[in-house]
C-alpha atoms as a PDB file:
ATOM      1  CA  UNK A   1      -8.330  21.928  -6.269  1.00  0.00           C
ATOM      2  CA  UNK A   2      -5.339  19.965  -4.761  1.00  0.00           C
ATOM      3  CA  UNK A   3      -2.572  19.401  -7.082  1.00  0.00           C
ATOM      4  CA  UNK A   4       0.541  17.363  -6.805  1.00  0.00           C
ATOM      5  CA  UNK A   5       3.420  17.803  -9.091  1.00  0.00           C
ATOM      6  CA  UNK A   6       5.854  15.268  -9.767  1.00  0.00           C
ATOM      7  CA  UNK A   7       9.219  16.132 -11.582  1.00  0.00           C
ATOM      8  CA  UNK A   8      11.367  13.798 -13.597  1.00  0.00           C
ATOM      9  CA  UNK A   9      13.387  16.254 -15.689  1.00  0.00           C
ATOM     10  CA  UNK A  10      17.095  17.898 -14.243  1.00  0.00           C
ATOM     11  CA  UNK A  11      17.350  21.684 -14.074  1.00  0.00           C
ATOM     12  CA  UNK A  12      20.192  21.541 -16.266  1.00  0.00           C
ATOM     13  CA  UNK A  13      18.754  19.115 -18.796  1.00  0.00           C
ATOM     14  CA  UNK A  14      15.827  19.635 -19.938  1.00  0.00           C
ATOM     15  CA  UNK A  15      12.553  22.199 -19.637  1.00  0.00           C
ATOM     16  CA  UNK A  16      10.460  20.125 -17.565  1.00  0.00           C
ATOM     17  CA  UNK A  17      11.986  21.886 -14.235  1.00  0.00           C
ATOM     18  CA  UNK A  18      11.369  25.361 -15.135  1.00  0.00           C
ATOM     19  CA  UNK A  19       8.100  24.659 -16.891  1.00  0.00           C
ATOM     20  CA  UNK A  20       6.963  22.391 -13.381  1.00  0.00           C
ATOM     21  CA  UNK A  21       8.048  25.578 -11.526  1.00  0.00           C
ATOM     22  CA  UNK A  22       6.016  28.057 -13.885  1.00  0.00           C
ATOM     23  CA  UNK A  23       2.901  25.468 -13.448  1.00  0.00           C
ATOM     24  CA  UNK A  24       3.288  25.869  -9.628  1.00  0.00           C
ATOM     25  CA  UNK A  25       3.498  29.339  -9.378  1.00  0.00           C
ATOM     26  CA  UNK A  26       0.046  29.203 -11.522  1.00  0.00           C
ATOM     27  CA  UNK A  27      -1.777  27.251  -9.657  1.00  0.00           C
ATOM     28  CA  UNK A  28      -0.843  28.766  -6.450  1.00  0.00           C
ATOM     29  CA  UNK A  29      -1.775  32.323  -7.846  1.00  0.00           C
ATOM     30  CA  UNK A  30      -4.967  30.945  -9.231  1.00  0.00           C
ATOM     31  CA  UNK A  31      -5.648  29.906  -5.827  1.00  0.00           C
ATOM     32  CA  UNK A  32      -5.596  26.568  -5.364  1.00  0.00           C
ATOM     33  CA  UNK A  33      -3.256  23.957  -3.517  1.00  0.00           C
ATOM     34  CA  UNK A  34      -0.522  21.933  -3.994  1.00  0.00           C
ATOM     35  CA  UNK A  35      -0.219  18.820  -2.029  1.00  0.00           C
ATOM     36  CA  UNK A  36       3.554  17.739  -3.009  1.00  0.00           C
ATOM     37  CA  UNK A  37       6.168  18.552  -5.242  1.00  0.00           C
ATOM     38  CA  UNK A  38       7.623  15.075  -5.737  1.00  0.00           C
ATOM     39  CA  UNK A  39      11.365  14.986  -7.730  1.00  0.00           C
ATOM     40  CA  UNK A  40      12.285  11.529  -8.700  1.00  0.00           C
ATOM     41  CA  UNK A  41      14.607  10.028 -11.356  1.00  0.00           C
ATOM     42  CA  UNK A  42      16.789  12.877 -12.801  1.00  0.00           C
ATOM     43  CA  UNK A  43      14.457  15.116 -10.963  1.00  0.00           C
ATOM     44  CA  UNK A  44      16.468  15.100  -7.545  1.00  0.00           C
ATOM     45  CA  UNK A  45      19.061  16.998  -9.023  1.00  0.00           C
ATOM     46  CA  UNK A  46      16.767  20.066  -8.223  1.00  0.00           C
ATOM     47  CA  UNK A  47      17.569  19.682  -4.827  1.00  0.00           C
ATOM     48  CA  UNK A  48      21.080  19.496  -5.147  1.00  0.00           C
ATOM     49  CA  UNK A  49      22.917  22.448  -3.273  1.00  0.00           C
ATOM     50  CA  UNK A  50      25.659  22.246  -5.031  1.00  0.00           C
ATOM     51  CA  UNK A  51      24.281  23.283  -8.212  1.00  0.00           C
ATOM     52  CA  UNK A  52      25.697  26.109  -9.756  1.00  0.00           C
ATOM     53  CA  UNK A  53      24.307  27.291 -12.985  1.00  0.00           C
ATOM     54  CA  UNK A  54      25.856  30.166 -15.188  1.00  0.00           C
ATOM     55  CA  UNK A  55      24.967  33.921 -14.093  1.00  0.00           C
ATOM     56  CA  UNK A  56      22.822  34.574 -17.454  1.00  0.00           C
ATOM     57  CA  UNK A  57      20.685  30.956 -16.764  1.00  0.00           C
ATOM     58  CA  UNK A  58      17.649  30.779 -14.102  1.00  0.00           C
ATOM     59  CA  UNK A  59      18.473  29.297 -10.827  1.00  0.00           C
ATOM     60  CA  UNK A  60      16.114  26.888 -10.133  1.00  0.00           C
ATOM     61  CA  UNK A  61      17.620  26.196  -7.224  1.00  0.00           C
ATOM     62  CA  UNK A  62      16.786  29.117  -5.393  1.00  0.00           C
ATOM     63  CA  UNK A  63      13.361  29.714  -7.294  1.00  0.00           C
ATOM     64  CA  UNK A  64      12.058  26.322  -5.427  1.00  0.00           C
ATOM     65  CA  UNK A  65      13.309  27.127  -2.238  1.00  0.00           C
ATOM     66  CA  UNK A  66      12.051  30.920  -2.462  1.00  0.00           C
ATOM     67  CA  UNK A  67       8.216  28.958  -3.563  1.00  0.00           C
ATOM     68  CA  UNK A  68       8.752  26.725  -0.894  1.00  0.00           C
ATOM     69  CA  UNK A  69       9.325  29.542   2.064  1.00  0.00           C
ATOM     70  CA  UNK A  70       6.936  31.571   0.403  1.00  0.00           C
ATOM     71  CA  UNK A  71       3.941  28.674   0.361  1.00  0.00           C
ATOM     72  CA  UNK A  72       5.377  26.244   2.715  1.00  0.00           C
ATOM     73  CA  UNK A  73       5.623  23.339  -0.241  1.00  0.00           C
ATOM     74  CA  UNK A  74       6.453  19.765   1.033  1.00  0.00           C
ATOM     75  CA  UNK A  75       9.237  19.588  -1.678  1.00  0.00           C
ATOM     76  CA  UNK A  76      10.530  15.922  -1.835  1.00  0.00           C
ATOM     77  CA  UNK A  77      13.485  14.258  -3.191  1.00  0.00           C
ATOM     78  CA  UNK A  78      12.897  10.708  -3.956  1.00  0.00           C
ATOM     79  CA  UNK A  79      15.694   8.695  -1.579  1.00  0.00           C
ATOM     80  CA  UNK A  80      16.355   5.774  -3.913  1.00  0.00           C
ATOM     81  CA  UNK A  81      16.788   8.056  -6.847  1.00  0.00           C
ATOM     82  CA  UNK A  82      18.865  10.619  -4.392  1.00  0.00           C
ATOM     83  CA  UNK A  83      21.106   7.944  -2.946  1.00  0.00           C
ATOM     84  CA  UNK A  84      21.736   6.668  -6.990  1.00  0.00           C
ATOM     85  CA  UNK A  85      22.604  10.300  -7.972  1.00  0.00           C
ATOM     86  CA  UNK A  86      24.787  11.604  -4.863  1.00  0.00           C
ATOM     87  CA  UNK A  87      22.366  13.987  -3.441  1.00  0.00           C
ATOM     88  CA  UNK A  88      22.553  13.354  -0.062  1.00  0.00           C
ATOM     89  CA  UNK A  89      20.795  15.069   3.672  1.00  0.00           C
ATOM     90  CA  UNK A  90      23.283  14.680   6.957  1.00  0.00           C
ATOM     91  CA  UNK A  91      21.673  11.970   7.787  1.00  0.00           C
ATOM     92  CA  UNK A  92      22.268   9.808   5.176  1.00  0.00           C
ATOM     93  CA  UNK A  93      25.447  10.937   4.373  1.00  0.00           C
ATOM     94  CA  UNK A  94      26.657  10.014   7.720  1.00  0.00           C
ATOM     95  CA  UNK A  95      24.643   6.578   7.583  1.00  0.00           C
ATOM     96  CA  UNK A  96      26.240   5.984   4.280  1.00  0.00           C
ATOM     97  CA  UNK A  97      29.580   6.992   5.634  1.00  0.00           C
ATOM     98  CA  UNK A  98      30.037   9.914   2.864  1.00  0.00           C
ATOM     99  CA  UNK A  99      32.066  12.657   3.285  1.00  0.00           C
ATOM    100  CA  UNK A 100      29.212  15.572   2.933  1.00  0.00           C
ATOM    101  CA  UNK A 101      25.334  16.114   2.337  1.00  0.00           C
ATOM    102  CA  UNK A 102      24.688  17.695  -0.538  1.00  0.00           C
ATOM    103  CA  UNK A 103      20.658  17.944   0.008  1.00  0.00           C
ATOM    104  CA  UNK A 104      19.533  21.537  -0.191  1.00  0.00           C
ATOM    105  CA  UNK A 105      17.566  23.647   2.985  1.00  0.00           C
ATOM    106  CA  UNK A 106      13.883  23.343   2.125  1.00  0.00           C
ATOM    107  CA  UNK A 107      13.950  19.994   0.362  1.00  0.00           C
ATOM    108  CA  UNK A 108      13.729  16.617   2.045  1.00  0.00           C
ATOM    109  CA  UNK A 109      13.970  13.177   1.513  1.00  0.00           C
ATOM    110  CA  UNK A 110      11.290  11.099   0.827  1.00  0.00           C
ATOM    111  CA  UNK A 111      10.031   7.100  -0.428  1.00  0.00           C
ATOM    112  CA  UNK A 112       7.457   6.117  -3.013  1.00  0.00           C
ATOM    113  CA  UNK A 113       5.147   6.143  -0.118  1.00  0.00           C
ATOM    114  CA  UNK A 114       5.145   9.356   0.203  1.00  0.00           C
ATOM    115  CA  UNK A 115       4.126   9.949  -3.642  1.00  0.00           C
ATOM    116  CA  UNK A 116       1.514   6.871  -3.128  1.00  0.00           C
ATOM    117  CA  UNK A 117       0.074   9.177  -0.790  1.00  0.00           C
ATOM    118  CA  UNK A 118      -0.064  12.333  -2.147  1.00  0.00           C
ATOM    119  CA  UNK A 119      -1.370  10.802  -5.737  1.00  0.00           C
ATOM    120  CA  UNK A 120      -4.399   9.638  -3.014  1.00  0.00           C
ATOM    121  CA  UNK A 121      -4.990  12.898  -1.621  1.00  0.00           C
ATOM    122  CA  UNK A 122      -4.607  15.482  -4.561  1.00  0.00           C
ATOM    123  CA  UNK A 123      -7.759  16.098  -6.731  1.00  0.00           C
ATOM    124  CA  UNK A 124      -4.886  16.045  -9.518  1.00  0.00           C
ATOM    125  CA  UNK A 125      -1.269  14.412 -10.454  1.00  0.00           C
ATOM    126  CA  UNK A 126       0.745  16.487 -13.103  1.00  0.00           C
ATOM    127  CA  UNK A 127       4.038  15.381 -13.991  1.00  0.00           C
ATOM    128  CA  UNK A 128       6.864  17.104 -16.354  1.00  0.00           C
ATOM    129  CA  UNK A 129       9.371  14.686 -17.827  1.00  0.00           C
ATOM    130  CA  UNK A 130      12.749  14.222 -18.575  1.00  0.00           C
END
């Protein structure tokens, strides 16, 4: 079964992050696929690099990038919500005329399209809030 997951919730601000990560890591074990991992609203703020949670608190950060090397996960960062929130690649940040990109390795920018399109080709659509 093809799955695609589709995050609203920040890392920092609620438990749908950690609990989309924990689903992930099930299904993958279990043995089926994920399509997407699709952040959007308060979501993006997974990808943000500069994160930088507390030394006793998970790092979710570095959890989704370690999933994402370790199953080669298309993880995308809506760019509307992205652009709203100041999470940034080079690219845009230099199109935008910002100072710095803020986008962290592994994750990558991506429209509603993109999310059209994986709802179309996953078997399933699971999203955790905000």
């Amino acid at each position: 079964m093809q799955f695609t997951l589709v995050v609203y919730g920040a890392p920092h601000a609620s438990e749908g992050a950690s609990t989309a990560l924990r689903f992930a890591r099930a299904v993958l074990e279990s043995g089926h696929g994920i399509y997407r991992v699709f952040f959007y609203s308060d979501g993006i703020q997974n990808g943000s690099a500069l994160a930088a949670p507390p030394q006793d608190e998970a790092n979710l950060l570095h959890q989704w990038q370690q999933l994402q090397r370790e199953h080669a996960l298309e993880l995308s960062v809506c760019i509307a919500a992205a652009q709203r929130r100041g999470v940034l690649s080079e690219t845009e940040a230099s199109r935008l005329e910002k100072p710095a990109a803020n986008l962290a390795s592994g994750f990558e920018l991506a429209g509603l399209g993109q999310l059209a399109e994986a709802t179309a080709l996953s078997d399933r659509v699971v999203t955790f809030g905000g």
